[in-house]
N, C-alpha and C. Protein backbone atom coordinates (compact mmCIF):
# COMPACT_ATOMS: atom_id res chain seq x y z
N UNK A 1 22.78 -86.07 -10.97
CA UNK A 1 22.03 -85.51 -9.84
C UNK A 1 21.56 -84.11 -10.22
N UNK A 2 20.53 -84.06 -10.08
CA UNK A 2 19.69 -82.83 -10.20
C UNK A 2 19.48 -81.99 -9.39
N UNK A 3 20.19 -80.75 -9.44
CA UNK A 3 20.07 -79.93 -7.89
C UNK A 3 18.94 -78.52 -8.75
N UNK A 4 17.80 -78.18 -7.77
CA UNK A 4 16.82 -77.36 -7.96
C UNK A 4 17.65 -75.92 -7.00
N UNK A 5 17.67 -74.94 -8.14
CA UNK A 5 17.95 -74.01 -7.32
C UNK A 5 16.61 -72.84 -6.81
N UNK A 6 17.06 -71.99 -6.14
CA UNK A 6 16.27 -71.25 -5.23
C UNK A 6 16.36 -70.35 -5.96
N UNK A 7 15.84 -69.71 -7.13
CA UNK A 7 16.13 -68.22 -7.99
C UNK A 7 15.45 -66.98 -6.75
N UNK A 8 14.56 -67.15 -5.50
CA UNK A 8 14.72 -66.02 -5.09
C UNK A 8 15.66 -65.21 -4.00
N UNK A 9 17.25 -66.54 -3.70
CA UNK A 9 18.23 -66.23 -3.44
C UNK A 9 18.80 -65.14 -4.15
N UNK A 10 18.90 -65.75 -5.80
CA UNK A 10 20.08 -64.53 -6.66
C UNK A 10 18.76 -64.17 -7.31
N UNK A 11 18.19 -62.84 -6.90
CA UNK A 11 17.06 -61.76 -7.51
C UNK A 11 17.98 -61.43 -9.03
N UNK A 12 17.04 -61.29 -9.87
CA UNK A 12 17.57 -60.22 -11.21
C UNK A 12 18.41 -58.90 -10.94
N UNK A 13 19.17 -58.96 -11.63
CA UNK A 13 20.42 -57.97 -11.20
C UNK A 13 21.03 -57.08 -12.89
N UNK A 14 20.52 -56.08 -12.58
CA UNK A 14 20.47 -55.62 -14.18
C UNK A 14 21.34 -53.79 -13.97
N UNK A 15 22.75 -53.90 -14.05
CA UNK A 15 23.55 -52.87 -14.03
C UNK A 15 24.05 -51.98 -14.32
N UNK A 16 23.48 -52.38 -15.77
CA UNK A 16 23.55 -51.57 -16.84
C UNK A 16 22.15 -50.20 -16.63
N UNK A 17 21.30 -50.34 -16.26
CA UNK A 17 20.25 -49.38 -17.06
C UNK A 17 20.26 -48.41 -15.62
N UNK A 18 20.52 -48.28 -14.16
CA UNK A 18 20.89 -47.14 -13.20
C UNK A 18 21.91 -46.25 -14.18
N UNK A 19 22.76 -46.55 -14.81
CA UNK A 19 23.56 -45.77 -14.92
C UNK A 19 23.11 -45.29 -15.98
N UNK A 20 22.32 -45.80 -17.21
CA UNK A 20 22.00 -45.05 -18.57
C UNK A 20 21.08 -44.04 -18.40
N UNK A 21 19.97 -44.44 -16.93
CA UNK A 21 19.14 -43.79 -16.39
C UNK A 21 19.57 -42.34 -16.18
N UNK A 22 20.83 -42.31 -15.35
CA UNK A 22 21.08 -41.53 -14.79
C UNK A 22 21.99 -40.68 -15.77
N UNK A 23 22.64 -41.27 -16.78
CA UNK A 23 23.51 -41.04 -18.15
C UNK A 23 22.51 -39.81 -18.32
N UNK A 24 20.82 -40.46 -18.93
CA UNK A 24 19.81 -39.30 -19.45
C UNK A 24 19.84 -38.31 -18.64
N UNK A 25 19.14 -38.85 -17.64
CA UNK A 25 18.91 -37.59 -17.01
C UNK A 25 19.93 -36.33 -16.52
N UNK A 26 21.15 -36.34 -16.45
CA UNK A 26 22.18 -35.73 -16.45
C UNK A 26 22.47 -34.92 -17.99
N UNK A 27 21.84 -35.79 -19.02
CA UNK A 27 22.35 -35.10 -20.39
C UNK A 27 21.12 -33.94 -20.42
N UNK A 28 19.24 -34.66 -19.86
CA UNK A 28 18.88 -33.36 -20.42
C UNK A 28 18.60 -32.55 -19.18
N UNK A 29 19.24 -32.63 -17.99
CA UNK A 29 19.52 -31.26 -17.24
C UNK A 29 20.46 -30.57 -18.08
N UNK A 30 21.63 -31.02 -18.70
CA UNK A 30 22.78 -30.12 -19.04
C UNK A 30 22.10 -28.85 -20.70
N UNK A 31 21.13 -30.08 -20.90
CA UNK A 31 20.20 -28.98 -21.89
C UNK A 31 19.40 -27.73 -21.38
N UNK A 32 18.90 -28.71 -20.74
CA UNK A 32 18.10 -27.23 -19.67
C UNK A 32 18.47 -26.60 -19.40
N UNK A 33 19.87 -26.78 -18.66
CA UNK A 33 20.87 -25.61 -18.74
C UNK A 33 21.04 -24.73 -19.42
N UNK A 34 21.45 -24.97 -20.57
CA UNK A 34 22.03 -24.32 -21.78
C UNK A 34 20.87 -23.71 -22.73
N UNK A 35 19.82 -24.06 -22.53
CA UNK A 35 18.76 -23.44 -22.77
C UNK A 35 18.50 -22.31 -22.21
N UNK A 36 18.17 -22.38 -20.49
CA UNK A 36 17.90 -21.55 -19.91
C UNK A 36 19.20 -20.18 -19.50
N UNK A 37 20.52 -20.64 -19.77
CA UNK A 37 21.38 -19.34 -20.11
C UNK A 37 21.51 -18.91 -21.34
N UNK A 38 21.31 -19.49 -22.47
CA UNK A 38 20.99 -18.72 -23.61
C UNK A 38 19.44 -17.89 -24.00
N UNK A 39 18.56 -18.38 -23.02
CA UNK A 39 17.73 -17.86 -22.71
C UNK A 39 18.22 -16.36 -22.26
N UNK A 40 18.26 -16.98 -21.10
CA UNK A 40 19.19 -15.69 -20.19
C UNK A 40 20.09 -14.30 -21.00
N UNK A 41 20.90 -14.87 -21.75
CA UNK A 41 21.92 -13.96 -22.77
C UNK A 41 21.10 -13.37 -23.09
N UNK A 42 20.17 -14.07 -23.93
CA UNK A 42 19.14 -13.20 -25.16
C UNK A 42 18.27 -12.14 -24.22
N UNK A 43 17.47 -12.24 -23.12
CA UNK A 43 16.75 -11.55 -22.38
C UNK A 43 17.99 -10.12 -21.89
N UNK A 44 18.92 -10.58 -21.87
CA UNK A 44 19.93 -9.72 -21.27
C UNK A 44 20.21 -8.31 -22.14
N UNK A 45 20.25 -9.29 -23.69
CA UNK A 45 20.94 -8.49 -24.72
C UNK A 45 19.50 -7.59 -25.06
N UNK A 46 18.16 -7.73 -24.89
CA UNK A 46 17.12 -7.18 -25.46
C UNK A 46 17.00 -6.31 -24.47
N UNK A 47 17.40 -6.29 -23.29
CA UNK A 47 17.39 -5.43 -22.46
C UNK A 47 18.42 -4.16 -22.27
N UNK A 48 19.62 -4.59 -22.84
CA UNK A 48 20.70 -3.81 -23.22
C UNK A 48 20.23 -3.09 -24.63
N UNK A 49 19.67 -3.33 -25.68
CA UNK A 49 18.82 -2.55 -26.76
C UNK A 49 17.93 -1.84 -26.39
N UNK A 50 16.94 -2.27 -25.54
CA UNK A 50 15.96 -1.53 -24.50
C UNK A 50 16.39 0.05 -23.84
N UNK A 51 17.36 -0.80 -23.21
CA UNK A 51 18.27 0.20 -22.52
C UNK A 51 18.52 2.23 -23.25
N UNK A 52 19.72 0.88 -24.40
CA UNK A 52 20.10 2.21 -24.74
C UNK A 52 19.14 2.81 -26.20
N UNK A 53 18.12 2.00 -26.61
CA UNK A 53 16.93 2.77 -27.11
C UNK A 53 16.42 4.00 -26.33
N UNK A 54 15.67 3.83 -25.34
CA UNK A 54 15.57 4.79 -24.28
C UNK A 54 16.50 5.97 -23.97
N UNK A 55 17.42 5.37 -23.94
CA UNK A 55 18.35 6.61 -23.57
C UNK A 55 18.42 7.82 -25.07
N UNK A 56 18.88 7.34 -26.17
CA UNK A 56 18.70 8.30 -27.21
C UNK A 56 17.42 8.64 -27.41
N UNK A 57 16.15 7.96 -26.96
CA UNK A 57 14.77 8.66 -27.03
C UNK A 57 15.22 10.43 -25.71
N UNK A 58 15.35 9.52 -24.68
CA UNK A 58 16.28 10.52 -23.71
C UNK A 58 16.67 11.81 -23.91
N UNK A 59 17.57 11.95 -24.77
CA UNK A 59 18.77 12.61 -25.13
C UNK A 59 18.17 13.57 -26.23
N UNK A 60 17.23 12.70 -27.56
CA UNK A 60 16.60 13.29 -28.31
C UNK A 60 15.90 14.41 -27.79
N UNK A 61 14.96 13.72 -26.38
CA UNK A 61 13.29 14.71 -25.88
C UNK A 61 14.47 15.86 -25.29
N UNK A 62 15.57 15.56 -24.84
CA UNK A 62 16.80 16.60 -24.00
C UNK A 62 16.76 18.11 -24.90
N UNK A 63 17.41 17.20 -26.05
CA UNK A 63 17.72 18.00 -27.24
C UNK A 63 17.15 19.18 -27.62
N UNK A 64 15.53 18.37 -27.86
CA UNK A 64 14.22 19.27 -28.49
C UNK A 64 14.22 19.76 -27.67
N UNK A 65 13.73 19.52 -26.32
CA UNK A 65 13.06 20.63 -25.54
C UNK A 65 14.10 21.93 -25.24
N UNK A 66 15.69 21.87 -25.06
CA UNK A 66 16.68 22.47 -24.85
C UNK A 66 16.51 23.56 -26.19
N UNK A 67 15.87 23.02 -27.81
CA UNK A 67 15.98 23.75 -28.92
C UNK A 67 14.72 24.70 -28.32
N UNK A 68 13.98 24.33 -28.03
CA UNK A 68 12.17 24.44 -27.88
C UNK A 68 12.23 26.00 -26.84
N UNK A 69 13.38 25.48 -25.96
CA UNK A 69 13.35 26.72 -24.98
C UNK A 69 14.60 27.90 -25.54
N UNK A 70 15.03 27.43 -26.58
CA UNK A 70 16.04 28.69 -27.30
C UNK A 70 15.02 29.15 -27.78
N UNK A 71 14.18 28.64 -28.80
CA UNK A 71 13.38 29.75 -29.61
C UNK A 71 12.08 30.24 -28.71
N UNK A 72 11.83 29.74 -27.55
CA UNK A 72 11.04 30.79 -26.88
C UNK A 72 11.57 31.70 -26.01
N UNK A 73 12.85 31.62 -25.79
CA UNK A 73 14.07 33.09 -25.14
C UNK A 73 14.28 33.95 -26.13
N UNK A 74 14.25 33.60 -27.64
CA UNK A 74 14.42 34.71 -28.68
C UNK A 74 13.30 35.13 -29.39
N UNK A 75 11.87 34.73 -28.89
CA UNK A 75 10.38 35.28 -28.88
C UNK A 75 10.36 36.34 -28.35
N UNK A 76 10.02 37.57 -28.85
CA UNK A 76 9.40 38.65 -28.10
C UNK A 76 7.73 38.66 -27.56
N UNK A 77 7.74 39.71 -26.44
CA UNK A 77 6.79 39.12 -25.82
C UNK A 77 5.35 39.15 -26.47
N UNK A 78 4.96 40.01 -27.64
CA UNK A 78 4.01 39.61 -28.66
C UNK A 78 3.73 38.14 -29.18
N UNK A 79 5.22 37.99 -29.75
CA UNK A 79 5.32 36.20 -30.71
C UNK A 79 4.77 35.50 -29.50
N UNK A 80 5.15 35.29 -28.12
CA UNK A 80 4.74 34.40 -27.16
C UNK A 80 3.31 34.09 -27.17
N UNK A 81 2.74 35.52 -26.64
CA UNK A 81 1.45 35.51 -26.75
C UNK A 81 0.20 34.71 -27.86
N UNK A 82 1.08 35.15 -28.95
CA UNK A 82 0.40 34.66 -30.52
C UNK A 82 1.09 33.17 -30.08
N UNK A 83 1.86 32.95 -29.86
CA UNK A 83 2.00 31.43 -30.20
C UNK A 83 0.71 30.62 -29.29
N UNK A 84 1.26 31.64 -27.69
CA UNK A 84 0.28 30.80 -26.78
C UNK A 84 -1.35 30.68 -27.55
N UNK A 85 -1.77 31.75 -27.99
CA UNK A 85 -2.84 31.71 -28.59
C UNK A 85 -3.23 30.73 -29.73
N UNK A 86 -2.34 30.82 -30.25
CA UNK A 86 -2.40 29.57 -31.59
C UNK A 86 -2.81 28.24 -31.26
N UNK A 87 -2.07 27.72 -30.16
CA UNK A 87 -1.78 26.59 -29.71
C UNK A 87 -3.22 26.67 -28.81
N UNK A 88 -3.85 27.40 -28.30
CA UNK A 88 -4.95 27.03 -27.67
C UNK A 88 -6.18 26.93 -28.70
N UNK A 89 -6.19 27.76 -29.49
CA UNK A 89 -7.12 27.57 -30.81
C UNK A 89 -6.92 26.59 -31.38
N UNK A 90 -6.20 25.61 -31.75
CA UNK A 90 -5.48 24.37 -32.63
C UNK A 90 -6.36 23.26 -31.26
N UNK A 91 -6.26 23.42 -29.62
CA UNK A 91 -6.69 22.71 -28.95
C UNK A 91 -8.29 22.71 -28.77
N UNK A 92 -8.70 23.89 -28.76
CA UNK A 92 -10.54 24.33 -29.46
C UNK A 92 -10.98 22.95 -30.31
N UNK A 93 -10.07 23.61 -31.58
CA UNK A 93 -10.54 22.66 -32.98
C UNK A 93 -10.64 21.45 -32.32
N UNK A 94 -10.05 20.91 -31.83
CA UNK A 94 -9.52 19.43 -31.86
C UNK A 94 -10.31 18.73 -30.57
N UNK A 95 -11.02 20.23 -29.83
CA UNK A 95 -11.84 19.11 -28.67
C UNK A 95 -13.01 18.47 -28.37
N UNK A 96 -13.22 17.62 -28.60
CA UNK A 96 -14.85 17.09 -28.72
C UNK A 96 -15.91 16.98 -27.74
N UNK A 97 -16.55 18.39 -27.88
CA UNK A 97 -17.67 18.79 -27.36
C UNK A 97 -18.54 18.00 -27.20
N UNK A 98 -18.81 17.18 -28.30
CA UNK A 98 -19.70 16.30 -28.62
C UNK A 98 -19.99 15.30 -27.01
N UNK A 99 -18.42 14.75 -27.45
CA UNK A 99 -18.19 13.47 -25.93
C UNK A 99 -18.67 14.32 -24.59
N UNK A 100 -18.14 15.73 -24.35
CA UNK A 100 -18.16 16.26 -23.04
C UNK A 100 -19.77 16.18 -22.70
N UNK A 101 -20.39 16.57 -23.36
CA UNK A 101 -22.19 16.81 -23.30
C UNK A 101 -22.70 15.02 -22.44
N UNK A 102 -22.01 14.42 -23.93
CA UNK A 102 -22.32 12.76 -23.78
C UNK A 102 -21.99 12.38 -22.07
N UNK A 103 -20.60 12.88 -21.71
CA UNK A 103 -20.14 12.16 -20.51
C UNK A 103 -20.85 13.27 -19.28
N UNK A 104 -21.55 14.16 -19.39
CA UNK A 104 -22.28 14.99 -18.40
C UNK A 104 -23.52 14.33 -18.23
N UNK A 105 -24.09 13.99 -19.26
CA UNK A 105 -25.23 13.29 -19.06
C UNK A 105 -25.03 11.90 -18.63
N UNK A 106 -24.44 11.53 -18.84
CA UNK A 106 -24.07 9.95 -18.29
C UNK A 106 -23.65 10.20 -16.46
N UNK A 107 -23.35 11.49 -16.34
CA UNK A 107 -23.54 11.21 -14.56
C UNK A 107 -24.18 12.56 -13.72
N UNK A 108 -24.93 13.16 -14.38
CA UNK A 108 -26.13 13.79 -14.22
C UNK A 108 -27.01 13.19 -13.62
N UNK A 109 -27.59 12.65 -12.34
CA UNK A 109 -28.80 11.81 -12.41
C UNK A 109 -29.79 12.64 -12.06
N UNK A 110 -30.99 12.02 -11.96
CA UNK A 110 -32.61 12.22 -11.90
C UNK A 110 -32.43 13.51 -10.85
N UNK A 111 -33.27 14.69 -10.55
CA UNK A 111 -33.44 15.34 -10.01
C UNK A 111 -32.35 16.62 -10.11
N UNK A 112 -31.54 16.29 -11.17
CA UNK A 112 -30.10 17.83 -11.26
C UNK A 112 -30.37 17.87 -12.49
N UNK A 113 -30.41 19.42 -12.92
CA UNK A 113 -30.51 20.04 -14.10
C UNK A 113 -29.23 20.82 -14.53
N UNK A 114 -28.55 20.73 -15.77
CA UNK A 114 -27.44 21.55 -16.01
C UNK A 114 -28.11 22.96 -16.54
N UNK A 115 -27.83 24.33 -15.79
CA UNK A 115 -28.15 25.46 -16.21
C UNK A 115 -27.08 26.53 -17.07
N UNK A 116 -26.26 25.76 -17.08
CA UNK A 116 -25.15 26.50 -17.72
C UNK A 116 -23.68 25.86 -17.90
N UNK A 117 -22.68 26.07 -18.66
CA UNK A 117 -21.75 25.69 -18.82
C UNK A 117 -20.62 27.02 -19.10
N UNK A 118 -19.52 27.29 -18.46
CA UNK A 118 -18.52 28.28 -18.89
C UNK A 118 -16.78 27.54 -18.64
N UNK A 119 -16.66 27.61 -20.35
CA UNK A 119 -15.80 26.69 -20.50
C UNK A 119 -14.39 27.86 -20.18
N UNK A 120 -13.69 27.51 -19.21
CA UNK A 120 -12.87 28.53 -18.86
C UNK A 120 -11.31 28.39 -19.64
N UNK A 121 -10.58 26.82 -19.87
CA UNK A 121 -9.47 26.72 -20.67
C UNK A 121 -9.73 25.44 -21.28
N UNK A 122 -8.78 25.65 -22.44
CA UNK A 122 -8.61 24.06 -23.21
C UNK A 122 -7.49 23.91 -23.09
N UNK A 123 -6.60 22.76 -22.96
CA UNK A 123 -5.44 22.74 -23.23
C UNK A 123 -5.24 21.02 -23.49
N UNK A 124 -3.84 20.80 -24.04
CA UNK A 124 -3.60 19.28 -24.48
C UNK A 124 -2.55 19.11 -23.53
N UNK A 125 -2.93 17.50 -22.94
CA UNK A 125 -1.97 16.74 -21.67
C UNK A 125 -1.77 15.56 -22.61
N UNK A 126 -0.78 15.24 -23.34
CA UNK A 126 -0.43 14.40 -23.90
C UNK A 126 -1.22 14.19 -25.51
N UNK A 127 -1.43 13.36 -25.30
CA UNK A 127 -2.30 13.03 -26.44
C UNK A 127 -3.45 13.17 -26.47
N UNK A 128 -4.42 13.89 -24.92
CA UNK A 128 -5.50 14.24 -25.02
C UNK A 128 -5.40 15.52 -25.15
N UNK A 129 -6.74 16.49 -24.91
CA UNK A 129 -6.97 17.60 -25.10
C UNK A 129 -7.97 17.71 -23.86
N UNK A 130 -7.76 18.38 -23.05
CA UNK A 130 -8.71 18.34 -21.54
C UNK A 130 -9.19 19.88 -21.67
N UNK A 131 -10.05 20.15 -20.40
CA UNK A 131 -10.76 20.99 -19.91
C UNK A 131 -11.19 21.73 -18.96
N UNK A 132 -10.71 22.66 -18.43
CA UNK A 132 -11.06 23.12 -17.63
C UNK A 132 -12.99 24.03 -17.53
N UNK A 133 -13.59 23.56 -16.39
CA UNK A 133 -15.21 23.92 -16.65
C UNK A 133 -15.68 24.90 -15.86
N UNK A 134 -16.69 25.88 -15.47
CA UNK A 134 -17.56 25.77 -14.33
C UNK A 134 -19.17 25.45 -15.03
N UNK A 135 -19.30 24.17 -14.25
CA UNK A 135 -20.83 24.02 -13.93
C UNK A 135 -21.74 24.17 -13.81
N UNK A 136 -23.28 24.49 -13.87
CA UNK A 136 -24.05 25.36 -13.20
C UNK A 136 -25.27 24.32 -13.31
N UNK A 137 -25.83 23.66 -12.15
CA UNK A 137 -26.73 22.55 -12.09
C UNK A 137 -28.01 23.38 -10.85
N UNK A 138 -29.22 23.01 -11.16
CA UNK A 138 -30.11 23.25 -10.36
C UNK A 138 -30.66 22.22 -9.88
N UNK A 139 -30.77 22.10 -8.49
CA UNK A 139 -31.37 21.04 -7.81
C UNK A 139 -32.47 21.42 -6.75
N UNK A 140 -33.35 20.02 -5.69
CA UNK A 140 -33.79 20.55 -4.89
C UNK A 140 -33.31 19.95 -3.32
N UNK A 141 -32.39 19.17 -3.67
CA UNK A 141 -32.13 17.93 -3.18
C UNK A 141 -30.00 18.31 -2.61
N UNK A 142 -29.79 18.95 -2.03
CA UNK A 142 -28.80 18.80 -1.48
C UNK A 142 -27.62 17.27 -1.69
N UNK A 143 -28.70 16.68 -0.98
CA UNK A 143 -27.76 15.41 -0.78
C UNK A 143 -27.86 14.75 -2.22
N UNK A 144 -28.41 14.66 -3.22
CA UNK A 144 -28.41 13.93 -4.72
C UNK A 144 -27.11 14.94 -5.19
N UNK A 145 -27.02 15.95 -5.01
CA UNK A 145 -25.96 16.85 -5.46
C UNK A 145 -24.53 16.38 -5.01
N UNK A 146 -24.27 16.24 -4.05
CA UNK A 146 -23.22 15.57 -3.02
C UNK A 146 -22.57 14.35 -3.72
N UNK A 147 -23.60 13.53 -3.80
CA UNK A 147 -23.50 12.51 -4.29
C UNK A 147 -23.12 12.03 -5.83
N UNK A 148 -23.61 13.12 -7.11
CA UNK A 148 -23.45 13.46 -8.02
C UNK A 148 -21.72 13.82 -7.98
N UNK A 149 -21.25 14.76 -7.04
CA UNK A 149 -19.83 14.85 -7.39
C UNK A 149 -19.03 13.46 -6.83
N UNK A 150 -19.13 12.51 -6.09
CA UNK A 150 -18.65 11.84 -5.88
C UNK A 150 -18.62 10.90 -6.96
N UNK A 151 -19.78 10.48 -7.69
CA UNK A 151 -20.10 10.34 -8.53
C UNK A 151 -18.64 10.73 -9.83
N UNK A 152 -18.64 11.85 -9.63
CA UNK A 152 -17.85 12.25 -11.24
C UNK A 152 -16.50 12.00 -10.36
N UNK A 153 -15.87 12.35 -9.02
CA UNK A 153 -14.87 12.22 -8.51
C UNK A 153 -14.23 10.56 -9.19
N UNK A 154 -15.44 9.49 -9.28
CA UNK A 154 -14.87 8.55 -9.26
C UNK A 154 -15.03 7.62 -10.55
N UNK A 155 -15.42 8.41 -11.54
CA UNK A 155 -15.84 8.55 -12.62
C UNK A 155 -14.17 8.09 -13.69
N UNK A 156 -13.20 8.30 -13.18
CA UNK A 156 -11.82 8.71 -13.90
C UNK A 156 -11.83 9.81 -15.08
N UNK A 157 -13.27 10.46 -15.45
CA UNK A 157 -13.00 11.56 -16.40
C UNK A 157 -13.38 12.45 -15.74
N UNK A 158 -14.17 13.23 -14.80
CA UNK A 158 -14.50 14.66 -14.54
C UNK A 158 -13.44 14.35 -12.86
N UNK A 159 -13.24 15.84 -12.39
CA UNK A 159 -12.48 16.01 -11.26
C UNK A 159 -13.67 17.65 -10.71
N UNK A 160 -14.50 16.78 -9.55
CA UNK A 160 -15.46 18.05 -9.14
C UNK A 160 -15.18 18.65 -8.42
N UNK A 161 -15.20 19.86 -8.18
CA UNK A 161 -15.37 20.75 -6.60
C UNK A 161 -16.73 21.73 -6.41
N UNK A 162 -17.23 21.58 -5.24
CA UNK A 162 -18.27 22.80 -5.30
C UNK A 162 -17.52 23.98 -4.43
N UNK A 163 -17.89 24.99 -5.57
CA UNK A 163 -17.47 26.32 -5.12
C UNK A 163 -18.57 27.21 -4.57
N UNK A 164 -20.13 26.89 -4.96
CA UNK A 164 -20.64 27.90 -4.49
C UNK A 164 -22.10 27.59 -4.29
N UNK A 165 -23.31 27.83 -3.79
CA UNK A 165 -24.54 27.10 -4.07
C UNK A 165 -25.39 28.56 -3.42
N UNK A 166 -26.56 28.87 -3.76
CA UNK A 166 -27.72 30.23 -3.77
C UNK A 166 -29.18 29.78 -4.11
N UNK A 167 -29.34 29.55 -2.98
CA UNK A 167 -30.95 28.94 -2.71
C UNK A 167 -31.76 30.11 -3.63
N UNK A 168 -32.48 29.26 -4.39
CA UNK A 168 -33.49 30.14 -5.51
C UNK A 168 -34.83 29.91 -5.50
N UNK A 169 -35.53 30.86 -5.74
CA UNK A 169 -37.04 30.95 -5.28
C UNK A 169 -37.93 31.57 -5.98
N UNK A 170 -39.00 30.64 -6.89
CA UNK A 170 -39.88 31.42 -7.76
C UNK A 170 -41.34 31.00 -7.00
N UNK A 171 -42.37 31.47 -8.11
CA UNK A 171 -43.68 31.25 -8.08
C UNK A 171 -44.24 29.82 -7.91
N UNK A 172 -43.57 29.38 -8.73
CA UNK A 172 -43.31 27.87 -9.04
C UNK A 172 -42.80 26.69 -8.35
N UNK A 173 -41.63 27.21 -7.49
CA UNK A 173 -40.87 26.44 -6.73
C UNK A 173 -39.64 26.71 -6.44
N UNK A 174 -39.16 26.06 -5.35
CA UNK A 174 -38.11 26.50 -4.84
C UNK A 174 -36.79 25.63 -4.51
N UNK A 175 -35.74 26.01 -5.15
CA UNK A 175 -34.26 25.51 -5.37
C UNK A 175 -33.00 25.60 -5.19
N UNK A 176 -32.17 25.47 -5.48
CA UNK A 176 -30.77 25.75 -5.10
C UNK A 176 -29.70 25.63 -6.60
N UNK A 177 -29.22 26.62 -6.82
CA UNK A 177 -28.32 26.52 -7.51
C UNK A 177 -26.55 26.36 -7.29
N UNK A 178 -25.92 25.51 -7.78
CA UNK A 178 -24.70 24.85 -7.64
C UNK A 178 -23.28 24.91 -8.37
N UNK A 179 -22.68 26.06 -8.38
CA UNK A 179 -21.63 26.04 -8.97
C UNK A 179 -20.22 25.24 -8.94
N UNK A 180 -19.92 24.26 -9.79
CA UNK A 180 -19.21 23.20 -9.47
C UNK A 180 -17.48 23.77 -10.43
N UNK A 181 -16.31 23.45 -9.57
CA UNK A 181 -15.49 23.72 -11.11
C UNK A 181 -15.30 22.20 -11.34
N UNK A 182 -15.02 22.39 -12.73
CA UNK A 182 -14.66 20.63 -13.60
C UNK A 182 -13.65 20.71 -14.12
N UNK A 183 -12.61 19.33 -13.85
CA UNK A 183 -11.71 19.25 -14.74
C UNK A 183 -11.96 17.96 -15.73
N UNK A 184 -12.19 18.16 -16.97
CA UNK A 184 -12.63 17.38 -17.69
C UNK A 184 -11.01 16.47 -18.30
N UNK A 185 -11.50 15.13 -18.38
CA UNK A 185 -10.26 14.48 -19.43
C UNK A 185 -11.15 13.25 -20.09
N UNK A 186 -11.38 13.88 -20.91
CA UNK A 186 -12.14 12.91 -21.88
C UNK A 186 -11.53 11.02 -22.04
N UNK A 187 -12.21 10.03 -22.25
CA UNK A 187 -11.52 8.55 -21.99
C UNK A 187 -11.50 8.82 -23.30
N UNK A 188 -10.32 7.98 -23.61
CA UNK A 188 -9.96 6.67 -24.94
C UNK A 188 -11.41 6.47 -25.70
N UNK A 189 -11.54 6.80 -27.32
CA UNK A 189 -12.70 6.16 -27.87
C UNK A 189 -13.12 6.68 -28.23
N UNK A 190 -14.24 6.40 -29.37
CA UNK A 190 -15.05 6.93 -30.27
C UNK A 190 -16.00 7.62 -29.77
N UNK A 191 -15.95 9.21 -30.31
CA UNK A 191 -16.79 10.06 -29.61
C UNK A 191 -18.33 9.72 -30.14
N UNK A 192 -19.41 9.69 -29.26
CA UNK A 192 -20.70 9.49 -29.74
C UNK A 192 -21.40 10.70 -31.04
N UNK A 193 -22.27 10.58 -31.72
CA UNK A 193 -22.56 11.11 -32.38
C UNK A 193 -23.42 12.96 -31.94
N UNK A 194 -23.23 14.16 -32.40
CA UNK A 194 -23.63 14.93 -32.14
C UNK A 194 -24.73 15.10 -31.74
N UNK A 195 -25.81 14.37 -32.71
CA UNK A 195 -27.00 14.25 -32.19
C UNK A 195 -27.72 13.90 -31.07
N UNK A 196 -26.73 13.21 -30.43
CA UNK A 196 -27.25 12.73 -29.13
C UNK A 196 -26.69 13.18 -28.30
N UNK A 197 -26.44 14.32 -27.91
CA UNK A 197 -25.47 14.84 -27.38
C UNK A 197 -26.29 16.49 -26.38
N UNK A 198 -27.38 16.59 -27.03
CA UNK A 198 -27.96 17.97 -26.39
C UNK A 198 -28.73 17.96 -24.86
N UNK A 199 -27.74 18.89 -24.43
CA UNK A 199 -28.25 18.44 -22.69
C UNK A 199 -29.25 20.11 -22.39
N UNK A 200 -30.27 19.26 -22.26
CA UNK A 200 -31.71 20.34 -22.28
C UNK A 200 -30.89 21.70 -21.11
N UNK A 201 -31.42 23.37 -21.61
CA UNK A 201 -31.06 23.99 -20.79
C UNK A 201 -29.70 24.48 -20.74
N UNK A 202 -28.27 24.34 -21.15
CA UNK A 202 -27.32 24.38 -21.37
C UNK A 202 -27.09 25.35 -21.78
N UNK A 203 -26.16 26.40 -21.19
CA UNK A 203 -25.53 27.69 -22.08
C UNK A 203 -24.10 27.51 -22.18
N UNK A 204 -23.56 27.32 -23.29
CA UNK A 204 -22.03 27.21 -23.21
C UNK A 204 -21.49 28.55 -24.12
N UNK A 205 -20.69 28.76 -22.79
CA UNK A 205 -19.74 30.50 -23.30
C UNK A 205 -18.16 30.10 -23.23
């Protein structure tokens, strides 16, 4: 006798592979793991080198500057002077006129004339060498002037103020002159060439 069975009574039943499934996936979380805290260690330990790198940079700048201010307590007040002087001449040499001309004309616009320039200090802020200016622009136009310092305000290299302005009056025509102070900080980069650099009218003292 031939009995037909019903195979979708007893479905396939396979017991083995939930658990190998789950075998894997349990083995490579435990990697991930161990990855991501030896990860962890290493980020820890570069940060602990970090750390105390810094600190003997620290301790070093401590050092110097602590030496820096002995030998200017045992300067008399001549040596000071000469040093201060040295150090501003060394900042002269080293400042490029060239760029300053370049970056005046680049926010100079149409209708302002530079009549003068009086370069009042040089000094070095890090690795640059900046400037202290006064200005001297002729206009006819009030509000282009206004606008011109906002202009350099937002410029990230000049810092403007107007200090003074004297309505001027020839045969010819009639104007206003604008005394601005500048704090110059020259950007990052290759200064343009001298030649291109001459801003018509310009007296620099």
């Amino acid at each position: 006798m031939i009995t037909k069975l019903n195979l979708a009574t007893h479905p396939f039943r396979n017991r083995t592979t939930p658990y190998l499934l789950s075998a894997l996936i349990v083995f490579l979380a435990a990697i991930a793991v161990m990855l991501l805290y030896s990860k962890m260690l290493e980020n820890r330990r570069m940060n602990e080198i970090t750390r105390n790198q810094i600190n003997e940079m620290q301790t070093e700048i401590s050092s110097l500057k602590a030496k820096g201010d002995l030998v200017q307590q045992q300067l008399s007040p001549a040596q000071r002077e000469l040093l201060l002087a040295s150090h501003k001449l060394v900042a002269n040499k080293t400042f490029g006129w060239s760029r300053l001309f370049y970056d005046l004309e680049s926010v100079l616009p149409a209708g302002v004339s530079a009549s003068r320039i009086v370069v009042q200090n040089v000094y070095r802020d890090g690795d640059r060498v900046n400037a202290e200016l006064d200005l001297t622009v002729l206009s006819r136009d009030y509000r282009v002037v206004m606008d011109m310092i906002v202009a350099m305000n937002n410029s990230g290299v000049f810092n403007a103020e107007l200090r003074s302005q004297n309505l001027q009056a020839s045969q010819w025509a009639t104007y206003t002159e604008f005394t601005l102070k500048l704090f110059y900080r020259p950007p990052f980069g290759v200064n343009p060439q001298a030649g291109d650099m001459a801003l018509n009218g310009v007296e620099q003292q």
